[in-house]
Protein backbone atom coordinates (compact mmCIF):
# COMPACT_ATOMS: atom_id res chain seq x y z
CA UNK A 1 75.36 120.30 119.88
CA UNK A 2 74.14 122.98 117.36
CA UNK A 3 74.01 125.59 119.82
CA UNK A 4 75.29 128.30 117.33
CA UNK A 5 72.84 127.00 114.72
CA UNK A 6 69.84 127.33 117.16
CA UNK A 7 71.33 131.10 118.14
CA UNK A 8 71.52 132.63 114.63
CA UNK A 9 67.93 130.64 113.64
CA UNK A 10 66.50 132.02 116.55
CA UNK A 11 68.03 136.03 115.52
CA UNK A 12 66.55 135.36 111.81
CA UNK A 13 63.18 134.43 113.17
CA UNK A 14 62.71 137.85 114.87
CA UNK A 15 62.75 139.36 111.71
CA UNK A 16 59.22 138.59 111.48
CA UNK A 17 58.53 139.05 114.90
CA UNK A 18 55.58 141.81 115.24
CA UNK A 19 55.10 141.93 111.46
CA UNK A 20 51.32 141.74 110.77
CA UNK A 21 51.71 139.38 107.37
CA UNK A 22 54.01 137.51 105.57
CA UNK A 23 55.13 139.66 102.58
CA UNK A 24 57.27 138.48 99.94
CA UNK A 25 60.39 141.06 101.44
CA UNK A 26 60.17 139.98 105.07
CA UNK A 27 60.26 136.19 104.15
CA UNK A 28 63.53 136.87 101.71
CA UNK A 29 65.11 138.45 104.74
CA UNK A 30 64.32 136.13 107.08
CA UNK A 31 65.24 133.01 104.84
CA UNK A 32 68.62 135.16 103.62
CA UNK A 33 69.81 135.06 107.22
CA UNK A 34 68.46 131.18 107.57
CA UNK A 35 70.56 130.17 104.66
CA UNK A 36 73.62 132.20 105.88
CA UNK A 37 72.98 130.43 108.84
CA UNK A 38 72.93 127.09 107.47
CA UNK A 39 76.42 127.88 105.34
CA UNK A 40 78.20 128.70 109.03
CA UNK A 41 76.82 125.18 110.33
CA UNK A 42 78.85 123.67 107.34
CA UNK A 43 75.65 122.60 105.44
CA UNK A 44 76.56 121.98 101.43
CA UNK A 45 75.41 125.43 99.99
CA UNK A 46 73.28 123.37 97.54
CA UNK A 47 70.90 121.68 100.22
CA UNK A 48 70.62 125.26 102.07
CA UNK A 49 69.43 126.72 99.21
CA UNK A 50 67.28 124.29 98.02
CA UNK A 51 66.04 124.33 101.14
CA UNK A 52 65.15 127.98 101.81
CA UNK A 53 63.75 127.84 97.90
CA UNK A 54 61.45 125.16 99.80
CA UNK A 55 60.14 127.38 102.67
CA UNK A 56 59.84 130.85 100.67
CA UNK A 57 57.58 128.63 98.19
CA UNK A 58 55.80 127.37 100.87
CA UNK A 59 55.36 130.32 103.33
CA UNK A 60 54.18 132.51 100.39
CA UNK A 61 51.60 130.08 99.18
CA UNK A 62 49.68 129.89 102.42
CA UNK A 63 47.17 131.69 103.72
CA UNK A 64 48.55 133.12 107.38
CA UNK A 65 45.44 132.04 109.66
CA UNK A 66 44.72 135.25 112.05
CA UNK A 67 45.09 132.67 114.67
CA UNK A 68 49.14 132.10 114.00
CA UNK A 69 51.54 134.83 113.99
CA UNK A 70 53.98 135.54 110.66
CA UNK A 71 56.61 134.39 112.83
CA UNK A 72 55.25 131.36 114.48
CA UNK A 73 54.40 130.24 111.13
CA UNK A 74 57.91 130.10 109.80
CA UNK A 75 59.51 128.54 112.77
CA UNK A 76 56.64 125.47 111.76
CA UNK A 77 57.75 125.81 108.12
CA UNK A 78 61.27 125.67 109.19
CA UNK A 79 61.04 122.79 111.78
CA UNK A 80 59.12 120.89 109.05
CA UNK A 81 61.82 121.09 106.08
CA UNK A 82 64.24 120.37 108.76
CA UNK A 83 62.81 117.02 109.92
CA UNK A 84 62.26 116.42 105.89
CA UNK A 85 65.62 117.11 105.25
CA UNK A 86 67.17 115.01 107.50
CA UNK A 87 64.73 111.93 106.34
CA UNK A 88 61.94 112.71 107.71
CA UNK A 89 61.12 109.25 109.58
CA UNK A 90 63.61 107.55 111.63
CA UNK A 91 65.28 104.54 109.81
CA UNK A 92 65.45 101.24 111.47
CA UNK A 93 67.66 98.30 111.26
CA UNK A 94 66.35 95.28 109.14
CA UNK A 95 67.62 92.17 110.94
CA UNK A 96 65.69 89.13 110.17
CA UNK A 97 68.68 86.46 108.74
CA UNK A 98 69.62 84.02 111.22
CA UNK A 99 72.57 85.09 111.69
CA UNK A 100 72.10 89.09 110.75
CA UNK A 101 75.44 90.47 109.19
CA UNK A 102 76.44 94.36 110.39
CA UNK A 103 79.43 95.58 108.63
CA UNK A 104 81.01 98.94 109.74
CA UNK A 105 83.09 101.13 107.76
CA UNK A 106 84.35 104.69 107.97
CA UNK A 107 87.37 107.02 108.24
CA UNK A 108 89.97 105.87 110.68
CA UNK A 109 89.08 107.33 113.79
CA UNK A 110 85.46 107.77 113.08
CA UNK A 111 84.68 105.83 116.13
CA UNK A 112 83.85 102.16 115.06
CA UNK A 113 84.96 100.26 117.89
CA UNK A 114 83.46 102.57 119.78
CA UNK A 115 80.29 102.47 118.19
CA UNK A 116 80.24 98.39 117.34
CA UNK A 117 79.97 98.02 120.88
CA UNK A 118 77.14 100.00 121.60
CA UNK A 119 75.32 98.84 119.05
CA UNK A 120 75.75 95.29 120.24
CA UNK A 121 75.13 96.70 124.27
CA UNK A 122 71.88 98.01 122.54
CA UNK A 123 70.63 95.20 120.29
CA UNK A 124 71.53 92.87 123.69
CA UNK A 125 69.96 94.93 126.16
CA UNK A 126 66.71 96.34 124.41
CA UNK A 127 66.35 93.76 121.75
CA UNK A 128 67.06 90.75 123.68
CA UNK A 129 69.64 89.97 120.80
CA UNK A 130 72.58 87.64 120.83
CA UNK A 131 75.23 89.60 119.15
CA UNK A 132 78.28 88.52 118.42
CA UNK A 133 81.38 91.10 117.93
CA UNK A 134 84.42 90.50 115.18
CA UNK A 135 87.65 92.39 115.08
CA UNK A 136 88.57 92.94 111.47
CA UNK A 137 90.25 95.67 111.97
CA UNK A 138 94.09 94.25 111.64
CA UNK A 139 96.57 96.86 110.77
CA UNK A 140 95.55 99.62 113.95
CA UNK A 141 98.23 98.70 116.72
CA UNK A 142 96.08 97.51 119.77
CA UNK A 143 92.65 98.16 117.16
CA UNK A 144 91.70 94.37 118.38
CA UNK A 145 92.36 94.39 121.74
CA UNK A 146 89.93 97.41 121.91
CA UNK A 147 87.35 95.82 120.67
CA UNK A 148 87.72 92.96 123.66
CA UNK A 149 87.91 95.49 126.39
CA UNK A 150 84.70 96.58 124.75
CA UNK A 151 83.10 93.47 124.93
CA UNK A 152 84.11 92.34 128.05
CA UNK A 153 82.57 95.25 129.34
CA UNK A 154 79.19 95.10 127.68
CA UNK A 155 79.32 91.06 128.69
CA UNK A 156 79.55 90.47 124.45
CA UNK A 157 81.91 87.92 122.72
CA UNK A 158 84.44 88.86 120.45
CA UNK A 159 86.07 86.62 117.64
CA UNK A 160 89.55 87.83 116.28
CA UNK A 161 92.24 85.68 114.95
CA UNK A 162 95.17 88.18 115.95
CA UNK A 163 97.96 86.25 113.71
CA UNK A 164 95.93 86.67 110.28
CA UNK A 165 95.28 89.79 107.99
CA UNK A 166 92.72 87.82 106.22
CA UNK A 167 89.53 89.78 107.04
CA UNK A 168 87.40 87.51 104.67
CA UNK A 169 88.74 85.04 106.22
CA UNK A 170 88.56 85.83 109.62
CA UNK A 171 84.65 87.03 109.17
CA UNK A 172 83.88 83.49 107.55
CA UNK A 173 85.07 81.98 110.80
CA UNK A 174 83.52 83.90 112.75
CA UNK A 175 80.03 83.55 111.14
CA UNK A 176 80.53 79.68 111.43
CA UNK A 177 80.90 80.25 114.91
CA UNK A 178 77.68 82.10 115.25
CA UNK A 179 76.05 79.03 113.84
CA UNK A 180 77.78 77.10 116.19
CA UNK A 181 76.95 79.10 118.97
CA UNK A 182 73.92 80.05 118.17
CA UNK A 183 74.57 84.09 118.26
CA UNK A 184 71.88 85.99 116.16
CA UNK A 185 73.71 88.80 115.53
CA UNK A 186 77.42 89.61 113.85
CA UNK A 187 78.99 92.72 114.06
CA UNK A 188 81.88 93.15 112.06
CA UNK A 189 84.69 96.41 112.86
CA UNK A 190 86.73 97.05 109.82
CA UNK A 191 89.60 99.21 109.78
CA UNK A 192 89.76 102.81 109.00
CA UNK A 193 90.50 103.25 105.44
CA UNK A 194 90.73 106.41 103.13
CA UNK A 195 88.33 106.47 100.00
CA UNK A 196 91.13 107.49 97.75
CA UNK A 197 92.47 104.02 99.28
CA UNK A 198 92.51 101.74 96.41
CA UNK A 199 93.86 98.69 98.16
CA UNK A 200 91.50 99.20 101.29
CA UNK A 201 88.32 99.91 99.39
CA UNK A 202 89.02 96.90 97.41
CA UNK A 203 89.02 94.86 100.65
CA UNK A 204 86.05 96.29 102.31
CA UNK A 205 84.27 95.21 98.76
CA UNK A 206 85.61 91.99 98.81
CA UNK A 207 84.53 91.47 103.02
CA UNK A 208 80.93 92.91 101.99
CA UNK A 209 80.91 90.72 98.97
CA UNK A 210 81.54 87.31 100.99
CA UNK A 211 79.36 88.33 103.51
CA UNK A 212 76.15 89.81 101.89
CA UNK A 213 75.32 91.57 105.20
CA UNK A 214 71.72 92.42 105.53
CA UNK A 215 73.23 95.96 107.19
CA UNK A 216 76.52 98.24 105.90
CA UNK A 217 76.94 101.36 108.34
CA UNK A 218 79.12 104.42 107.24
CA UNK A 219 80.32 105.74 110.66
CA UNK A 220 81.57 109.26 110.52
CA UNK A 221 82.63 112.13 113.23
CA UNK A 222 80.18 114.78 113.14
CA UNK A 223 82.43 117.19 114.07
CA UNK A 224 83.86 116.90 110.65
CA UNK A 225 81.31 118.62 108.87
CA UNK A 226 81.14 119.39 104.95
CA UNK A 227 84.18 116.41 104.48
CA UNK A 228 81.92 113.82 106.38
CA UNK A 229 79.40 114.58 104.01
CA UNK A 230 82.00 114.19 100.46
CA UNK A 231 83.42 111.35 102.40
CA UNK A 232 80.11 109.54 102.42
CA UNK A 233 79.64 109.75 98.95
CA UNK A 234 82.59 108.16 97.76
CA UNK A 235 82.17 105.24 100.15
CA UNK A 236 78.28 105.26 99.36
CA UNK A 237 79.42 105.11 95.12
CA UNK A 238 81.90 101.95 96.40
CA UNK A 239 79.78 99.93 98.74
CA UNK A 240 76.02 101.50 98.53
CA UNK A 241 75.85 101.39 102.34
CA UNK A 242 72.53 101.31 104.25
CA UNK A 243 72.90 103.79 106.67
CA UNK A 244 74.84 106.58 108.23
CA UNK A 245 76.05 106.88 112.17
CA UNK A 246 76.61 110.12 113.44
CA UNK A 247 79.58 109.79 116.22
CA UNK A 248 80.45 112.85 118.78
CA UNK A 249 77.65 114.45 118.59
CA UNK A 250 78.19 115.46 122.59
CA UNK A 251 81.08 117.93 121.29
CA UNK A 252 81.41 121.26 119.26
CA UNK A 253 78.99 119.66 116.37
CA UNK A 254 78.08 122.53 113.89
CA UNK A 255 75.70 120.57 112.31
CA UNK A 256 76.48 120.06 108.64
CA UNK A 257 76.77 116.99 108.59
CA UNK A 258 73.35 115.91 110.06
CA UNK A 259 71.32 118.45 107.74
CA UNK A 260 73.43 117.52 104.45
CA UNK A 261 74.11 114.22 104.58
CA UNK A 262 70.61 112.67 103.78
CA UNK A 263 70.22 114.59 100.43
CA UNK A 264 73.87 114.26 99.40
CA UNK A 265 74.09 110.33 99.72
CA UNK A 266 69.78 109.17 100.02
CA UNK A 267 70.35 107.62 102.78
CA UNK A 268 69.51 107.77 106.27
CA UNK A 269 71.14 108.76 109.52
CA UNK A 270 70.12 105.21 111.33
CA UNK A 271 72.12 106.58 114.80
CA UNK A 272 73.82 108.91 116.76
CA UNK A 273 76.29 108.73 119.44
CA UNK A 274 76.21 111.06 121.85
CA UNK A 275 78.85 110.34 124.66
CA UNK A 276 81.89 107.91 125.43
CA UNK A 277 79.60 105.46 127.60
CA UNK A 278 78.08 102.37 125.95
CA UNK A 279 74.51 103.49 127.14
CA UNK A 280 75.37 106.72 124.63
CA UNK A 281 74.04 105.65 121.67
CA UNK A 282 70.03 106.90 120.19
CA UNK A 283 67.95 106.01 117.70
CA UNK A 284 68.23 109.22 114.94
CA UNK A 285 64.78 110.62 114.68
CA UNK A 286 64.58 113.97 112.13
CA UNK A 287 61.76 115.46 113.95
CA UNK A 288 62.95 115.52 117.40
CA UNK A 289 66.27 116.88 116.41
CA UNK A 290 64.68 119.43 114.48
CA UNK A 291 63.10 120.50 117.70
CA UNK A 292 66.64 120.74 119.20
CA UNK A 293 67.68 122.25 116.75
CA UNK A 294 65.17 125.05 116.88
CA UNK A 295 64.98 125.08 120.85
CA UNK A 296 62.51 122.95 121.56
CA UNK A 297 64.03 120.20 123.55
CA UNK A 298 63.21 116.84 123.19
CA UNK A 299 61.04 115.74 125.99
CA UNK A 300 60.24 112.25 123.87
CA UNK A 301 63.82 111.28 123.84
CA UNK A 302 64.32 112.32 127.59
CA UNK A 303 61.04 110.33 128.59
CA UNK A 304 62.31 107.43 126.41
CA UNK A 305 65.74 107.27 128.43
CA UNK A 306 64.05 107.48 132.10
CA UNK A 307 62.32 104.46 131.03
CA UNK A 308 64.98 102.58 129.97
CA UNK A 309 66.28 102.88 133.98
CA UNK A 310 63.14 102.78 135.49
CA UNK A 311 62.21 99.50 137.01
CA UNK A 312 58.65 98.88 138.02
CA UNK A 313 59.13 96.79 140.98
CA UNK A 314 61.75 99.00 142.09
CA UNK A 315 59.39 102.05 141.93
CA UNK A 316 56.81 100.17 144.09
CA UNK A 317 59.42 99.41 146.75
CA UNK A 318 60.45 103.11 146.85
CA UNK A 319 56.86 104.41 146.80
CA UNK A 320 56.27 102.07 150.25
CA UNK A 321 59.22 103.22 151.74
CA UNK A 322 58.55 107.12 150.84
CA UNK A 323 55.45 106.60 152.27
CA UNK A 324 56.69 105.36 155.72
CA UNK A 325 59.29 108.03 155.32
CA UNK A 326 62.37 105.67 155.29
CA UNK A 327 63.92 107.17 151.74
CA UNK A 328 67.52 106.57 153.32
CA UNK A 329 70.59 107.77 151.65
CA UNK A 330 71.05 103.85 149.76
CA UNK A 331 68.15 104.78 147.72
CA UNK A 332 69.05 108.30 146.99
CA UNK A 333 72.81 107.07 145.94
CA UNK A 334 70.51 104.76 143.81
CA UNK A 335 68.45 107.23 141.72
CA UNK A 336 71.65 109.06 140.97
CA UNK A 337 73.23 105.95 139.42
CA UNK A 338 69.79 105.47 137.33
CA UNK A 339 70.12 109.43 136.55
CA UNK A 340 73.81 109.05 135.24
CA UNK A 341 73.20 106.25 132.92
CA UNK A 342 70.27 108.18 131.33
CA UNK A 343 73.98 110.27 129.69
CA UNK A 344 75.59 113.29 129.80
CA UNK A 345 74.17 115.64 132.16
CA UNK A 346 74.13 118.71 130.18
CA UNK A 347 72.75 116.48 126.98
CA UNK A 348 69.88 115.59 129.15
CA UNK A 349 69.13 119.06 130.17
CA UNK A 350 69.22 120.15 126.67
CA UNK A 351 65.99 118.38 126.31
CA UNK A 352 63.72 120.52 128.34
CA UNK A 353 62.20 123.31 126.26
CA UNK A 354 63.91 126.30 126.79
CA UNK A 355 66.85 124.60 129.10
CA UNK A 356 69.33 124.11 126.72
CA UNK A 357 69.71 127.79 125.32
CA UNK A 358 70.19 129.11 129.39
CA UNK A 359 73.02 126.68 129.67
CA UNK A 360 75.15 127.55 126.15
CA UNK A 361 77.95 128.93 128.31
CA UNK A 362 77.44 126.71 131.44
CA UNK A 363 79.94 123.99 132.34
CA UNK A 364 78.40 121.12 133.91
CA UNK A 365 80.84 118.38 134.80
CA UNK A 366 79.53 115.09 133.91
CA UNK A 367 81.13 114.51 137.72
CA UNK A 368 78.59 116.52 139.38
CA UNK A 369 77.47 114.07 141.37
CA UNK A 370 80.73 113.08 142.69
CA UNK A 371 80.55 115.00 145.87
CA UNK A 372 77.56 113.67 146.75
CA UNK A 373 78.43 110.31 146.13
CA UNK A 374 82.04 110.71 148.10
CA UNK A 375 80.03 111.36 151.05
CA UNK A 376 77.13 108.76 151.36
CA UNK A 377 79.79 106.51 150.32
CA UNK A 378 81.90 107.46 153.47
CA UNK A 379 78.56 106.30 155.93
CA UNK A 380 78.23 103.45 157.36
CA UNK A 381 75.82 100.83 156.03
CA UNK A 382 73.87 101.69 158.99
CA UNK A 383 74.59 105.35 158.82
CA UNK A 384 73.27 105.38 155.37
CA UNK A 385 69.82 103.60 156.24
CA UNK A 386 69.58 104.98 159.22
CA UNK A 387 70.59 109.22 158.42
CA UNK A 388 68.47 110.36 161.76
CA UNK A 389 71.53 109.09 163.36
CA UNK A 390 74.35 111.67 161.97
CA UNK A 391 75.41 113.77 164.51
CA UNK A 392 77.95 116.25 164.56
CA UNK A 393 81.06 113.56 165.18
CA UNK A 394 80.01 111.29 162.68
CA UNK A 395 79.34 114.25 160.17
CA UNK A 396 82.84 115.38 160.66
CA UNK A 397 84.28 111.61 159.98
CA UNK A 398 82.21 111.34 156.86
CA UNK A 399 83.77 114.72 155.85
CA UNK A 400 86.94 113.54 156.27
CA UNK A 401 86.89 110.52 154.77
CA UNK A 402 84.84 112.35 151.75
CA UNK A 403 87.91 114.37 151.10
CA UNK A 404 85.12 116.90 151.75
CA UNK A 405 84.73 119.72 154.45
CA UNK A 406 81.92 119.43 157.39
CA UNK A 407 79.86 122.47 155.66
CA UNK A 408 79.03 120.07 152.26
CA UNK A 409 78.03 117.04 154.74
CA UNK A 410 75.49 119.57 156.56
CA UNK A 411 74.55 120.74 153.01
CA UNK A 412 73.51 117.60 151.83
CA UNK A 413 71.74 116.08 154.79
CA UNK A 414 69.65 119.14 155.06
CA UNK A 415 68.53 118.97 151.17
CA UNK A 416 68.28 114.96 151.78
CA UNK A 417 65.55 115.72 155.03
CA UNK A 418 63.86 118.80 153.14
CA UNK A 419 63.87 116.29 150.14
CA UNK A 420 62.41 113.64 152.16
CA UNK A 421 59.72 115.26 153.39
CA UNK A 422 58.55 116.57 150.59
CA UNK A 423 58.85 113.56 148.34
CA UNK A 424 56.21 112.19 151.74
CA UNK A 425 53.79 114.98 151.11
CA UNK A 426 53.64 114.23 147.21
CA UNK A 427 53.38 110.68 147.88
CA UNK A 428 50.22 111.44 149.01
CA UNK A 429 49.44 114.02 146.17
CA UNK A 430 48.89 117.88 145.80
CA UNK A 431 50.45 120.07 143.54
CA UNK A 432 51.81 121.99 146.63
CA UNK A 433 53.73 118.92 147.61
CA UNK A 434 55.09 119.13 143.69
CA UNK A 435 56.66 122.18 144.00
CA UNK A 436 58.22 121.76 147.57
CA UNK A 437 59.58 118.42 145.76
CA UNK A 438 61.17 120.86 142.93
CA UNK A 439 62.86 123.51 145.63
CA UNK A 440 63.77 120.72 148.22
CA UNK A 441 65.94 118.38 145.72
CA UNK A 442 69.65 118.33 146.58
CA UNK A 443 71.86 120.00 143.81
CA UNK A 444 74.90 119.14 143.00
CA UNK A 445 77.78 120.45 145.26
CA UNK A 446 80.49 122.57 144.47
């Protein structure tokens, strides 16, 4: 996600590197290469050069404090207009009808399904929402029975009337049986439709005109660039829409989209969606991206997303039993679940400052863990609480029923006890216990 866009920003910052003062030529050949940069990422060529217009004004109107280097000073400049231009706060969702009305629209293919049921996983899960999920999409072969696969695996309703093409109809029904029901939340999919579409952007008027929903999202596939962007204006001049989702941004995203599509249609990017699992969905918030943008990381976000899995009585229990030393390999398999529904591996590690540029070319397989998991998953339950009691035999069965070889078994139980100790020593506190914790955690095996 943006990695090219980080690389060249990063190149056109070291233009200023070592330079004693800003100067009116060294910021117009920094901000030349910024706004080239900005063009490759697909950004409208209006918004880049309003917005290196904004920075030169800025960066030559300050006072350079002898404190802050030329350089430093426009990567804060930069970061800022970023954040700005993007919206500057993150957006929330207004919900307080009884029931609240979402409608979804977009291109087909955008990823609405997708997308309607994370956003109901999300309002359910950290909102303590009852949502309630309608399949309006008719004319997509299989388009409803998506959306029920989707719901029965987020444990969320779903109300479709498979023998009518009457979405007004159908979403009327289905709001009476929120009432009924009591569900707080509706959801609505719509179909894909095509803005030059007369016929289908007369019926998404006519569904957002019966319904009056207190939220219209305009989902669109980041990867699309510049077109997202003219896409979401005509459907912004035909159904003034509340908010834009961001889809795919775990794949080759340039980044146009994101940094164009705020000033282009005023409004803001509510979400993103940054993987095909239900837990892959984020709040959008300008000023952390902007630090991913620039290199950064995002610790915030990564913070956010540990707590989301972490579980305080859990924690406790695992504390006792680290300090006892009886960390057995049911709790390790555990923390690796709790790690791989934080998201995509090499998303997550994008979020340390100064990870995410050392793995550009790096191909971590969001199976990385599968190894592991093969082979506590071949122990015993006893085995697996018990690990002091893996000999060489029962090493060599767990290998073979691992579909492993005996030399990754030895691997892992060696990391596991040089883990184990060490995660004993911090339990008891020292920053020398802290770093045998970092060196002593099993990797992933090959």
């Amino acid at each position: 996600m943006f990695e090219n866009l980080s690389e060249r920003l990063e190149r056109s910052f070291k233009i200023l590197k070592g330079e004693g003062k800003i100067t009116e030529i060294n910021v117009a050949e920094t901000l030349k290469d910024v706004r080239r940069a900005l063009l490759d990422a697909d950004v409208n060529y209006k918004v880049a050069k309003t917005f290196t217009d904004t920075v030169k004004e800025k960066a030559l109107g300050m006072n350079v404090l002898t404190a802050i280097k030329p350089g430093q000073l426009m990567v804060k400049l930069v970061h800022d207009e970023l954040a700005e231009l993007m919206g500057g706060e993150a957006a929330e969702l207004k919900l307080t009808q009884k029931p609240s009305i979402i409608l979804m629209s977009g291109l087909q293919g955008s990823g609405k399904t997708t997308f309607s049921g994370k956003l109901a996983n999300m309002l359910k899960t950290k909102k303590h929402r009852k949502p309630l999920l309608v399949a309006c999409d008719v004319y997509r072969p299989a388009a409803i029975q998506q959306l029920h696969v989707v719901g029965e695996q987020i444990g969320v309703p779903v109300w479709s009337e498979p023998e009518s093409k009457d979405v007004v109809s159908i979403a009327q029904n289905a709001l009476q049986e929120a009432r009924s029901k009591g569900y707080d939340t509706v959801i609505v999919d719509t179909a894909g439709r095509l803005a030059v579409d007369e016929e289908m952007m007369d019926e998404i008027e006519r569904l957002k005109n019966a319904l009056q929903p207190e939220e219209t999202l305009f989902v669109v596939d980041s990867m699309t660039g510049q077109d997202a962007v003219n896409t979401a204006k005509e459907f912004n001049d035909r159904l003034d829409f509340n908010g834009v989702v961001l889809t795919k941004l775990d794949g080759d995203t340039r980044g146009g989209a994101a940094l164009s599509i705020r000033t282009v249609v005023t409004k803001p990017i509510m979400f993103i969606g940054t993987g095909e699992k239900m837990e892959a969905i984020d709040v959008f918030h300008p000023s952390r991206m902007a630090d991913r943008i620039l290199g950064m990381g995002d610790v915030v976000s990564l913070v956010e997303r540990a707590q989301e899995q972490f579980d305080e009585e859990e924690a406790k229990r695992l504390e006792k039993k680290i300090r006892k030393n009886q960390f057995d390999f049911s709790d390790f398999y555990a923390q690796i679940q709790q790690i791989k529904k934080m998201g995509n591996i090499k998303d997550l590690a994008s979020m340390i400052p100064g990870v995410g540029k050392q793995l550009k070319d790096v191909d971590i397989d969001d199976n990385a863990f599968k190894n592991i998991e093969a082979i506590i998953n071949s122990m015993t339950p006893y085995e697996r609480s018990h690990p002091d009691v893996l000999n060489q035999s029962r090493r060599m069965r767990i290998a073979k029923g691992s579909g492993t070889n005996i030399q990754e078994v030895n691997r892992l139980i060696k990391q596991f006890d040089q883990m184990r100790k060490m995660m004993k020593m911090v339990s008891g506190g020292g920053m020398s216990g802290m770093k045998g914790l970092m060196r002593g955690i099993p990797r992933p095996l090959k």
